[in-house]
PDB file of N, CA and C in Angstrom:
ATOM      1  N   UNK A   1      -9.273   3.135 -12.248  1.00  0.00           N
ATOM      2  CA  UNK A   1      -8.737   4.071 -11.299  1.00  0.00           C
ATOM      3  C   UNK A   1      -9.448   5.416 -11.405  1.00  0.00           C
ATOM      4  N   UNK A   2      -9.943   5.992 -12.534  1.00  0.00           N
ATOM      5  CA  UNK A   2     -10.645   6.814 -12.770  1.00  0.00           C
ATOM      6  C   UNK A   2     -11.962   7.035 -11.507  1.00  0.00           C
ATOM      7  N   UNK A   3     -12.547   5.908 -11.122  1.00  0.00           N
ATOM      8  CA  UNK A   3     -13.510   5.739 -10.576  1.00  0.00           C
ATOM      9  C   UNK A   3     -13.290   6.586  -9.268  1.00  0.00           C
ATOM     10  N   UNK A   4     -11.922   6.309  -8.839  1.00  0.00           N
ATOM     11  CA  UNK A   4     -11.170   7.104  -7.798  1.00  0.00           C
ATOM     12  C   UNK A   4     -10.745   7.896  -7.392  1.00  0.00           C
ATOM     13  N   UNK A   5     -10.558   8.657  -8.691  1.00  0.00           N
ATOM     14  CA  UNK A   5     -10.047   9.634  -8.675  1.00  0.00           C
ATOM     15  C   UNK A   5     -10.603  11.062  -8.411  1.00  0.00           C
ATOM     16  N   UNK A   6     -12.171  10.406  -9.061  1.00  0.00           N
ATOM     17  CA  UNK A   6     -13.413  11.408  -8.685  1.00  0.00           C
ATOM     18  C   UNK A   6     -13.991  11.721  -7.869  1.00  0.00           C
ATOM     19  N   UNK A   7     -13.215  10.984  -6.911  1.00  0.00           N
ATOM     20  CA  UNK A   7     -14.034  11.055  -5.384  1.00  0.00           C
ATOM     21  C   UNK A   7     -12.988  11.841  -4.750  1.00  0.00           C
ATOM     22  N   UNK A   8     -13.424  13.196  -4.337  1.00  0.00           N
ATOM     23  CA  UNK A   8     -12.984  14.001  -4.018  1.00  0.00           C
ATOM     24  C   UNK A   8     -12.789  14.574  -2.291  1.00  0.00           C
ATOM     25  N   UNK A   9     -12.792  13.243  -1.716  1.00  0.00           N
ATOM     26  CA  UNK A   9     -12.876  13.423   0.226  1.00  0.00           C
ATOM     27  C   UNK A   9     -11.582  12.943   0.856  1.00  0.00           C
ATOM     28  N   UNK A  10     -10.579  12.407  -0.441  1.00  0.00           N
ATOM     29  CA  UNK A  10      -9.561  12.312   0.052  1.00  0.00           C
ATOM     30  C   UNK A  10      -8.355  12.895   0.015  1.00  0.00           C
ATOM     31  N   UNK A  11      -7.260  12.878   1.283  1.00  0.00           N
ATOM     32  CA  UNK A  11      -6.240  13.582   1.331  1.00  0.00           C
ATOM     33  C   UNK A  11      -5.382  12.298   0.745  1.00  0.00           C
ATOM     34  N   UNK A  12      -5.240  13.312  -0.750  1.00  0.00           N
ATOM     35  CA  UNK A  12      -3.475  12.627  -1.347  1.00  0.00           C
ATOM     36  C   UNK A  12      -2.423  13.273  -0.886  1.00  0.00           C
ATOM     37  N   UNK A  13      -1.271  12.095  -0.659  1.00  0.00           N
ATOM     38  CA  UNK A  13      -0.072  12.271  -0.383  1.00  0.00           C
ATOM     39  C   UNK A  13       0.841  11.834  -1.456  1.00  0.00           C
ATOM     40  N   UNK A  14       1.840  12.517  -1.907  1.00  0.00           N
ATOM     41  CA  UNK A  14       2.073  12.206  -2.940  1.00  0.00           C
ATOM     42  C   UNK A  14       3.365  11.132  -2.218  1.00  0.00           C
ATOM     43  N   UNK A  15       3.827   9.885  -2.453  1.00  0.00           N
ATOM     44  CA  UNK A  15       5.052   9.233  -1.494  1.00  0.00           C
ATOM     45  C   UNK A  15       5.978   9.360  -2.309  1.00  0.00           C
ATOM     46  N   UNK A  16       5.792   9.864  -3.607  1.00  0.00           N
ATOM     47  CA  UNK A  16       7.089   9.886  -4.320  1.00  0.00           C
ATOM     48  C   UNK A  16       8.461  10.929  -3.243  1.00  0.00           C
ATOM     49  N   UNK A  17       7.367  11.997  -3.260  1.00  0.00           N
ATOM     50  CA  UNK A  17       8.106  13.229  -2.504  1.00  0.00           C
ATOM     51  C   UNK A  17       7.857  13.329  -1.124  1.00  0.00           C
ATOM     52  N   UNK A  18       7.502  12.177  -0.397  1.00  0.00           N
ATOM     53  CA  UNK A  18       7.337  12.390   0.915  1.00  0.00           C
ATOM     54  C   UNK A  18       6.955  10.725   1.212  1.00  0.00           C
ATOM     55  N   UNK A  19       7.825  10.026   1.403  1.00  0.00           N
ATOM     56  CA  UNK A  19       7.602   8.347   1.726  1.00  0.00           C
ATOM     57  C   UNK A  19       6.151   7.915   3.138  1.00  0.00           C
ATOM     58  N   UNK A  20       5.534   7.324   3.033  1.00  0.00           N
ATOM     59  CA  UNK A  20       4.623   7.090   3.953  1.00  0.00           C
ATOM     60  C   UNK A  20       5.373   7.246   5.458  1.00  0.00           C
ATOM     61  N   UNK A  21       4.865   7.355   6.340  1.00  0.00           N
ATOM     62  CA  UNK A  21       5.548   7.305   7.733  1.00  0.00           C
ATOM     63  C   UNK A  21       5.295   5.942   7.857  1.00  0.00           C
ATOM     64  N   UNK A  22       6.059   5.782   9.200  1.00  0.00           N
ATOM     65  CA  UNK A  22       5.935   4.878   9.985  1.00  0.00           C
ATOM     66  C   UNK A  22       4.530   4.612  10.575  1.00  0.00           C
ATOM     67  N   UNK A  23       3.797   5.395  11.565  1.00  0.00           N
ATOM     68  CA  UNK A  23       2.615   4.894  11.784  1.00  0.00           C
ATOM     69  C   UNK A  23       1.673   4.479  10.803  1.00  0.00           C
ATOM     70  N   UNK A  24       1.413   5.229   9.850  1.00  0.00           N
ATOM     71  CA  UNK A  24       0.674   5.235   8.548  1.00  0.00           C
ATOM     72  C   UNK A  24       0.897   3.891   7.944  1.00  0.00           C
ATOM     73  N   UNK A  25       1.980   3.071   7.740  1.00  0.00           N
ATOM     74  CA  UNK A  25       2.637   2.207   7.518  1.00  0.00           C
ATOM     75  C   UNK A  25       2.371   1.111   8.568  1.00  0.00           C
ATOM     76  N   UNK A  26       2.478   1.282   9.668  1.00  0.00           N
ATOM     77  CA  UNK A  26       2.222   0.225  10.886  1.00  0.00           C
ATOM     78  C   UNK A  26       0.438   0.112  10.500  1.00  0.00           C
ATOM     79  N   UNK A  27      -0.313   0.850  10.789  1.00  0.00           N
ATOM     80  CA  UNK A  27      -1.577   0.840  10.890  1.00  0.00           C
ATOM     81  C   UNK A  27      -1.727   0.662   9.494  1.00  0.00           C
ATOM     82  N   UNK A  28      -1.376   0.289   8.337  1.00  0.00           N
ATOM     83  CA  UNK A  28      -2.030  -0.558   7.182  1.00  0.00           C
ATOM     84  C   UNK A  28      -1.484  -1.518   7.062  1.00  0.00           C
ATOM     85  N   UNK A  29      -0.505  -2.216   7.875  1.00  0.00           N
ATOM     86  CA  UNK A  29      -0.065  -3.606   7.921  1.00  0.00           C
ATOM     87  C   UNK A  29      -0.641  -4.691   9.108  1.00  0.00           C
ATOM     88  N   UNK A  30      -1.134  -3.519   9.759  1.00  0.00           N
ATOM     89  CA  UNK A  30      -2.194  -4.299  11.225  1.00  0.00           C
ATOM     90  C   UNK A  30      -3.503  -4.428  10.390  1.00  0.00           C
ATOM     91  N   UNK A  31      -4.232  -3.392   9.782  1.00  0.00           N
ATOM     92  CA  UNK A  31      -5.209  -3.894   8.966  1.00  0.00           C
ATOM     93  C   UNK A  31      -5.439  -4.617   8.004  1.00  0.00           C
ATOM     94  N   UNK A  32      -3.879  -4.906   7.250  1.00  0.00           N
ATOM     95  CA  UNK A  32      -3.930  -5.984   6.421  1.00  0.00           C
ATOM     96  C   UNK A  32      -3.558  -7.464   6.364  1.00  0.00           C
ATOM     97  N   UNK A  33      -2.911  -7.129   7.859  1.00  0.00           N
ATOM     98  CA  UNK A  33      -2.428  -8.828   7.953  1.00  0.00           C
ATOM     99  C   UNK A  33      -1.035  -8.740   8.038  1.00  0.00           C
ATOM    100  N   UNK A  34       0.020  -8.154   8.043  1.00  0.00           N
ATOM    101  CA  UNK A  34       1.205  -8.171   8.158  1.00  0.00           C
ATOM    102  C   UNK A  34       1.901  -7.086   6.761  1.00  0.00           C
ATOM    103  N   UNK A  35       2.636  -7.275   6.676  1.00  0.00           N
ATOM    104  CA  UNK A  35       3.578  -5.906   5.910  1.00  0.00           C
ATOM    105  C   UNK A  35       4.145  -6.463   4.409  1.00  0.00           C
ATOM    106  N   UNK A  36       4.064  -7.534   4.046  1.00  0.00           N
ATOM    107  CA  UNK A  36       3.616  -8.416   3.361  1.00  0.00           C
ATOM    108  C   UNK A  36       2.914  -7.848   2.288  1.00  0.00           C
ATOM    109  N   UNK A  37       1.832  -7.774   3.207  1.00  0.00           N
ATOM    110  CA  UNK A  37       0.177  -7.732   1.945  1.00  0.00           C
ATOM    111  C   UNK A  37       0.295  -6.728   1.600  1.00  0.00           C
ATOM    112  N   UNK A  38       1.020  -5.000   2.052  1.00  0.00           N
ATOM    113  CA  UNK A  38       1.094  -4.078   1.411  1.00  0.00           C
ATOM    114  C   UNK A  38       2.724  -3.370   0.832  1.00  0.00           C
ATOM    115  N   UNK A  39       3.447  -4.703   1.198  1.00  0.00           N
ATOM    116  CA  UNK A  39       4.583  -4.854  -0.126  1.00  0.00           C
ATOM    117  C   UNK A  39       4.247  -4.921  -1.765  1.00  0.00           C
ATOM    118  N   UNK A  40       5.001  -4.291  -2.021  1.00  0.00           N
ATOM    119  CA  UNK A  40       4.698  -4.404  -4.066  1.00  0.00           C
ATOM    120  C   UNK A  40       6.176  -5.450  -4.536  1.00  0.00           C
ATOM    121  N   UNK A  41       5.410  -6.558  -4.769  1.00  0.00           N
ATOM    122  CA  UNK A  41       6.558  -7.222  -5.312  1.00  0.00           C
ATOM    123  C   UNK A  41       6.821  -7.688  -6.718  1.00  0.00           C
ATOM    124  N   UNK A  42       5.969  -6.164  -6.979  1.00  0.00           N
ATOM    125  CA  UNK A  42       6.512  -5.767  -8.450  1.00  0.00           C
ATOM    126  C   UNK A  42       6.863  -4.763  -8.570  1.00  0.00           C
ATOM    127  N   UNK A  43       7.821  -4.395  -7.800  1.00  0.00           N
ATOM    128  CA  UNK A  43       8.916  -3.185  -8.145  1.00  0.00           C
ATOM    129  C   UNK A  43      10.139  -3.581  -8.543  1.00  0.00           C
ATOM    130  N   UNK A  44      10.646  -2.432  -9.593  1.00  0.00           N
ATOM    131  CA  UNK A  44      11.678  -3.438 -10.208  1.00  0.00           C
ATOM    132  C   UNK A  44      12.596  -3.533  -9.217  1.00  0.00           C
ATOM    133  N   UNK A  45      13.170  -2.804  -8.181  1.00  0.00           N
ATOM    134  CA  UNK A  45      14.500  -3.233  -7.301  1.00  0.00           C
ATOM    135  C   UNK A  45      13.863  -4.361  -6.632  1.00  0.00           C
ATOM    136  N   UNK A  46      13.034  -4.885  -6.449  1.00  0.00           N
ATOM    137  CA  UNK A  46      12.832  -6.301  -5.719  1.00  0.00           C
ATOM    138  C   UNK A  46      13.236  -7.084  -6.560  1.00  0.00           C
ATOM    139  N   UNK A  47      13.034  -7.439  -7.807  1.00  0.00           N
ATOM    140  CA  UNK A  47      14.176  -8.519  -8.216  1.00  0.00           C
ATOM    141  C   UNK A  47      15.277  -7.666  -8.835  1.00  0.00           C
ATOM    142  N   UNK A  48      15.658  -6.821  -9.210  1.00  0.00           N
ATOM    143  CA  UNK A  48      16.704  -5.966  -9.459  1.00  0.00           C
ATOM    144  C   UNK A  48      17.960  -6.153  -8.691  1.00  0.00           C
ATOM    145  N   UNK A  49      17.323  -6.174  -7.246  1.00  0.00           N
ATOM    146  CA  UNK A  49      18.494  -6.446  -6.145  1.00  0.00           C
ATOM    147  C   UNK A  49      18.234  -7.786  -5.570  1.00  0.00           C
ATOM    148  N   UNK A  50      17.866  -8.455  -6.052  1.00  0.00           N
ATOM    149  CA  UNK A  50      17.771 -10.044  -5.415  1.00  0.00           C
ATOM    150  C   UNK A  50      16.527 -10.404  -4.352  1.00  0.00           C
ATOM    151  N   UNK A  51      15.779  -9.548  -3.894  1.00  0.00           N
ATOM    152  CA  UNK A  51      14.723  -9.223  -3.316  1.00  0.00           C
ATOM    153  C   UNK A  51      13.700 -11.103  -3.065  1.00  0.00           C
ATOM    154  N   UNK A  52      13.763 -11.147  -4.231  1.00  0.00           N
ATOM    155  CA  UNK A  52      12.492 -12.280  -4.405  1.00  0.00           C
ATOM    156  C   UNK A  52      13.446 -13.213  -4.051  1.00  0.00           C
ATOM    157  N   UNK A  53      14.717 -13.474  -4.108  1.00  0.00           N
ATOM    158  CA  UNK A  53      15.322 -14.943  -3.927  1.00  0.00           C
ATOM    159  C   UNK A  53      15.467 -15.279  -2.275  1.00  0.00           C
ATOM    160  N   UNK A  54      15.124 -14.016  -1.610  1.00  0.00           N
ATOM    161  CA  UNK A  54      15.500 -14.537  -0.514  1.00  0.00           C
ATOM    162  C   UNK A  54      14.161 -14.381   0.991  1.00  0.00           C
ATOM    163  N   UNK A  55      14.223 -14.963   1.658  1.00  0.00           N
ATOM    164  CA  UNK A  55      13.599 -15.409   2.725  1.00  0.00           C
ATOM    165  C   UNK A  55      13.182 -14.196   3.849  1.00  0.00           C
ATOM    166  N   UNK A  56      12.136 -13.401   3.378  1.00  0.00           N
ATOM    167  CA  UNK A  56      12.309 -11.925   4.167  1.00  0.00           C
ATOM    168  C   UNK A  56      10.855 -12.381   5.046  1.00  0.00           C
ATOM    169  N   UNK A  57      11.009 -11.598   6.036  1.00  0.00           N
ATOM    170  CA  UNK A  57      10.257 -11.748   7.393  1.00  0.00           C
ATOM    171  C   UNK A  57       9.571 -10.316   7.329  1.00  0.00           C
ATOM    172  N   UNK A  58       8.427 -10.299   8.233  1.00  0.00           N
ATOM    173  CA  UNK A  58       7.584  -9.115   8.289  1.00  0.00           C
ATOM    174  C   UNK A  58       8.305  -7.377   8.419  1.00  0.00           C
ATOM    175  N   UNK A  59      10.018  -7.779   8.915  1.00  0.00           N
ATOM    176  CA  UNK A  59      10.624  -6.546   9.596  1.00  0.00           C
ATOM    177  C   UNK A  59      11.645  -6.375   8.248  1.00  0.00           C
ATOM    178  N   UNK A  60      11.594  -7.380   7.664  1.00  0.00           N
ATOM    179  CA  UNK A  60      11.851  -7.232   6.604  1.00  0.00           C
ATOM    180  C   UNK A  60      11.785  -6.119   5.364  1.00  0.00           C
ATOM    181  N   UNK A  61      10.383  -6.573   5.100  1.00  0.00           N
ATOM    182  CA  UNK A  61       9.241  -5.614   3.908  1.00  0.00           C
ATOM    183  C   UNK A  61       9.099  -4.451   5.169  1.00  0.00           C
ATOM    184  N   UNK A  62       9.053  -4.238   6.119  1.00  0.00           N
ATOM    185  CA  UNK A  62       8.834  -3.048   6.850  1.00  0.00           C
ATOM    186  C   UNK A  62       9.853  -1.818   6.388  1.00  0.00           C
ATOM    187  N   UNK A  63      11.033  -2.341   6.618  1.00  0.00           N
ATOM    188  CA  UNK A  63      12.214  -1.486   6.486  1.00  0.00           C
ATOM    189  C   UNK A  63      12.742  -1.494   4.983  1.00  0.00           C
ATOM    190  N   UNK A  64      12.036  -2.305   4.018  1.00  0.00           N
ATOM    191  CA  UNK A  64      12.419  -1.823   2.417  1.00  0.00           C
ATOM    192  C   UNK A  64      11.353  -0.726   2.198  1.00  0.00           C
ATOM    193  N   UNK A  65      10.151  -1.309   2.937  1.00  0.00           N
ATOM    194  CA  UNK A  65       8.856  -0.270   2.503  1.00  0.00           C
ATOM    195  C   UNK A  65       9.381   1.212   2.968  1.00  0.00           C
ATOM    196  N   UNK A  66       9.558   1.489   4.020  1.00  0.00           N
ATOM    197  CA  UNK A  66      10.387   2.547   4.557  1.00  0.00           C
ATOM    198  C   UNK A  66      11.489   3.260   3.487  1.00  0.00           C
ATOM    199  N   UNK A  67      11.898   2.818   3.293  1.00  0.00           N
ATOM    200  CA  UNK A  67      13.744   2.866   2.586  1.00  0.00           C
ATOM    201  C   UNK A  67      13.650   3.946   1.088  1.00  0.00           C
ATOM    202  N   UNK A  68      11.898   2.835   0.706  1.00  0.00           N
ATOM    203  CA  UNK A  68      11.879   3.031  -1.005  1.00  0.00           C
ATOM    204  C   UNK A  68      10.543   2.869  -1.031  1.00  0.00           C
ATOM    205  N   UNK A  69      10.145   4.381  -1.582  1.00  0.00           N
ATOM    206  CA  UNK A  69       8.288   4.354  -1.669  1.00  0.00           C
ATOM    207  C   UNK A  69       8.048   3.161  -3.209  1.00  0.00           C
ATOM    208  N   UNK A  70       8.557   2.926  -3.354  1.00  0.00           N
ATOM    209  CA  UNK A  70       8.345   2.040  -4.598  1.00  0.00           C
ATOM    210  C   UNK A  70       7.946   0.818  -4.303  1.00  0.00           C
ATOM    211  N   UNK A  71       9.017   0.118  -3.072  1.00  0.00           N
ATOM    212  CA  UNK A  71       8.208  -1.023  -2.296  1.00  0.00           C
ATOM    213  C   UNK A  71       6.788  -1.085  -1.832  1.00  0.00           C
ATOM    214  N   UNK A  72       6.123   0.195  -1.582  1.00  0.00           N
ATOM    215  CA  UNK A  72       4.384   0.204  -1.058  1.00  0.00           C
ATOM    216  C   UNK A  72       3.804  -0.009  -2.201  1.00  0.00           C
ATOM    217  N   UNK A  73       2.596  -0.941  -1.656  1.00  0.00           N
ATOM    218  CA  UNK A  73       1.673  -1.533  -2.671  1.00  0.00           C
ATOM    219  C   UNK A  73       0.973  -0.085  -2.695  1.00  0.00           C
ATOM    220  N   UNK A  74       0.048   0.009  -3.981  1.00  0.00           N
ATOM    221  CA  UNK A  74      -0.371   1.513  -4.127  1.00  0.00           C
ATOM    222  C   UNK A  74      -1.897   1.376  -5.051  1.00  0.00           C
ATOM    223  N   UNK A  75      -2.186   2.070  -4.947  1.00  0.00           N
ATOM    224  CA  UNK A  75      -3.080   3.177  -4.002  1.00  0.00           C
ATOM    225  C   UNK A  75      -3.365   2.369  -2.115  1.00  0.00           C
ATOM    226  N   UNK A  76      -3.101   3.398  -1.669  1.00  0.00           N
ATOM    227  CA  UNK A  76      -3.490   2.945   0.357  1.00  0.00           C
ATOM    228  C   UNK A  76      -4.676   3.953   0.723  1.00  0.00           C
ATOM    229  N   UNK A  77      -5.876   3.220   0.869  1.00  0.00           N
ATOM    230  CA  UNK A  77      -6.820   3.845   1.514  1.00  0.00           C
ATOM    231  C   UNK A  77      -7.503   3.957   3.053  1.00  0.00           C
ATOM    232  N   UNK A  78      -7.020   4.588   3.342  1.00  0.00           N
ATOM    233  CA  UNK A  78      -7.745   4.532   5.231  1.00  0.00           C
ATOM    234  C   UNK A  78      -9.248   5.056   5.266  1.00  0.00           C
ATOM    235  N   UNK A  79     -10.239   3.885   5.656  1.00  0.00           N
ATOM    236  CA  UNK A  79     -11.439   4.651   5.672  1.00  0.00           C
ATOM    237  C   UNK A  79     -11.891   4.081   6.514  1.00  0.00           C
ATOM    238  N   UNK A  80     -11.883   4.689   7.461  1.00  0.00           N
ATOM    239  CA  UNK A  80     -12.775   4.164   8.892  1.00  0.00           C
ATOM    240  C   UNK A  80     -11.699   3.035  10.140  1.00  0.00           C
ATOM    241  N   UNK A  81     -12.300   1.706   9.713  1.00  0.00           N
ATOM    242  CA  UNK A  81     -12.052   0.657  10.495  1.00  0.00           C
ATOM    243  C   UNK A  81     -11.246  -0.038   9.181  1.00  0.00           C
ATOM    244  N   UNK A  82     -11.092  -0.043   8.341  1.00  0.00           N
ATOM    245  CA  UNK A  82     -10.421  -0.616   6.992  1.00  0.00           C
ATOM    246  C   UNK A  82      -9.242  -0.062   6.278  1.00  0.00           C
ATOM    247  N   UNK A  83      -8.829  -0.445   5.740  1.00  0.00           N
ATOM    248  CA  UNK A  83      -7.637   0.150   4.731  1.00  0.00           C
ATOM    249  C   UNK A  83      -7.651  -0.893   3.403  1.00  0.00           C
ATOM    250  N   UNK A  84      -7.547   0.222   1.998  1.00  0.00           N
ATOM    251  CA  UNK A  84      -7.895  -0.824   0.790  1.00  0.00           C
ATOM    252  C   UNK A  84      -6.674  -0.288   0.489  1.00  0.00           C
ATOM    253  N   UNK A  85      -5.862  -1.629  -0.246  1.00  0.00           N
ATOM    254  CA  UNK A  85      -4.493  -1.196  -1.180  1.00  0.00           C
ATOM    255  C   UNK A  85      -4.480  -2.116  -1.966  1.00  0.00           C
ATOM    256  N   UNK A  86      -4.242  -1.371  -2.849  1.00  0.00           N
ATOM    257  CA  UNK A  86      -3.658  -1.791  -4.481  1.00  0.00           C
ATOM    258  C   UNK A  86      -4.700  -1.204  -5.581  1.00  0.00           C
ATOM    259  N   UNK A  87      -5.065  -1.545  -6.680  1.00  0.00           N
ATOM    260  CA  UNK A  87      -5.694  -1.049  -7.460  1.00  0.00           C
ATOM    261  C   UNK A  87      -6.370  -1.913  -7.871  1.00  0.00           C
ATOM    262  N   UNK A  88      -6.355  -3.401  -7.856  1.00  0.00           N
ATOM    263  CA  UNK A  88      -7.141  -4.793  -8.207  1.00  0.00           C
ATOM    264  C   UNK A  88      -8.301  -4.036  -8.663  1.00  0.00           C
ATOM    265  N   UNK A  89      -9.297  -4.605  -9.459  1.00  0.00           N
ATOM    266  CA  UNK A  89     -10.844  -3.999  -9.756  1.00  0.00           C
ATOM    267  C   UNK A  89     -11.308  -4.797  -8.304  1.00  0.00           C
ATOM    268  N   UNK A  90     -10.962  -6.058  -7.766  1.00  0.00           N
ATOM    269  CA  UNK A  90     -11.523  -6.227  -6.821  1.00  0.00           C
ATOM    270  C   UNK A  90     -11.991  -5.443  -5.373  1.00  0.00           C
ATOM    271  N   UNK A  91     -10.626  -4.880  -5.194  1.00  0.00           N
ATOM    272  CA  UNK A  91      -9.958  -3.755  -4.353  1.00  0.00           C
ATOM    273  C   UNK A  91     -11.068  -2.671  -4.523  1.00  0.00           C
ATOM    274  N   UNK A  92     -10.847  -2.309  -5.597  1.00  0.00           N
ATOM    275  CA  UNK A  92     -11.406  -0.631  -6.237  1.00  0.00           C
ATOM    276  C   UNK A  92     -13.264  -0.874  -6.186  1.00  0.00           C
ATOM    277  N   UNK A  93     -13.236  -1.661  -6.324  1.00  0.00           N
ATOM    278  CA  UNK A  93     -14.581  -2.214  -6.590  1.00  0.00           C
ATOM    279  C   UNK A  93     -15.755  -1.824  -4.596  1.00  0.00           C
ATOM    280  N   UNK A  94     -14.817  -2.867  -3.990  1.00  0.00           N
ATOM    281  CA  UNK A  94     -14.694  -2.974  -2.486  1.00  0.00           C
ATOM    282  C   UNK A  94     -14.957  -1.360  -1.771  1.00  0.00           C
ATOM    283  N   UNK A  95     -14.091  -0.852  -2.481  1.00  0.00           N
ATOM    284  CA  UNK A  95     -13.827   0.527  -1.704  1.00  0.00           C
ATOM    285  C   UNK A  95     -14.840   1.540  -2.114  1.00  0.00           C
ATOM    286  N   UNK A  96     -15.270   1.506  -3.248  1.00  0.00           N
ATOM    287  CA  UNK A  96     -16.418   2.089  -3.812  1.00  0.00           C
ATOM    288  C   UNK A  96     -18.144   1.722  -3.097  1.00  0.00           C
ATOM    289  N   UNK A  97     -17.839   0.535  -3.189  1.00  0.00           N
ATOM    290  CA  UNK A  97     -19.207   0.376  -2.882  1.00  0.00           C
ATOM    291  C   UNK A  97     -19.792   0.488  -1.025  1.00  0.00           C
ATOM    292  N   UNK A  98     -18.171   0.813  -0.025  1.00  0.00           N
ATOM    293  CA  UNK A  98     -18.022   0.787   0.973  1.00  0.00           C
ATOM    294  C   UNK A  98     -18.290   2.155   1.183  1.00  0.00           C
ATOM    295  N   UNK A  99     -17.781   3.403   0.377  1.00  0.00           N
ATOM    296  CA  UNK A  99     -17.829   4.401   0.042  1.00  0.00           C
ATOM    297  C   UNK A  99     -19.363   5.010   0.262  1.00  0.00           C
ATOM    298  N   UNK A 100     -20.544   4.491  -0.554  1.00  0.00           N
ATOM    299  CA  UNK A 100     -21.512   4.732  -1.465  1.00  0.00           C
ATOM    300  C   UNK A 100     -22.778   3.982  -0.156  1.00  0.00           C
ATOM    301  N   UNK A 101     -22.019   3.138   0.852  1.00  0.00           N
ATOM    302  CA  UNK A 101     -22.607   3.085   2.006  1.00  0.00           C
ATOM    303  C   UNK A 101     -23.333   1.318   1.338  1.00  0.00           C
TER     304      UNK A 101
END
């Protein structure tokens, strides 16, 4: 993450103290495939509150992601035509070298 941190062209938002919006949120679930792929379903209230046992649909993870910045998969990068989330080395890797041209 370090790698990331040094790159200094981006605007952080911190979501602890200010939850992603809605568009921001729509437009990284259109780039990723549904709302799903930038759910964290390793936060503890997802199985905390029963989360994983049950059968959730795209409007689903929309409106927990909303609710509780804890549900967004994290780090969310908008760069260009793309959006990278999560921190995977795969991810981080991707975004760097997309970066660096």
């Amino acid at each position: 993450m370090n790698q990331i941190d040094a790159i200094d062209t981006f605007e952080k938002i911190d979501i602890k103290s200010n939850n992603i919006d809605k568009e921001a949120l729509d437009l990284a679930a259109d780039y990723a495939g549904g709302y799903e792929q930038v759910f964290s379903k390793r936060a503890r209230k997802f199985r905390g509150e029963g989360w994983h046992e049950k059968e959730l649909t795209d409007k689903d993870y929309r409106k927990l992601i909303l609710s509780e910045y804890t549900f967004l998969k994290r780090p969310v990068f908008f760069v260009d035509d793309k959006v990278y989330i999560g921190n995977s080395k795969k991810v981080v890797n991707q975004l760097i070298e997309d970066l660096n041209g």
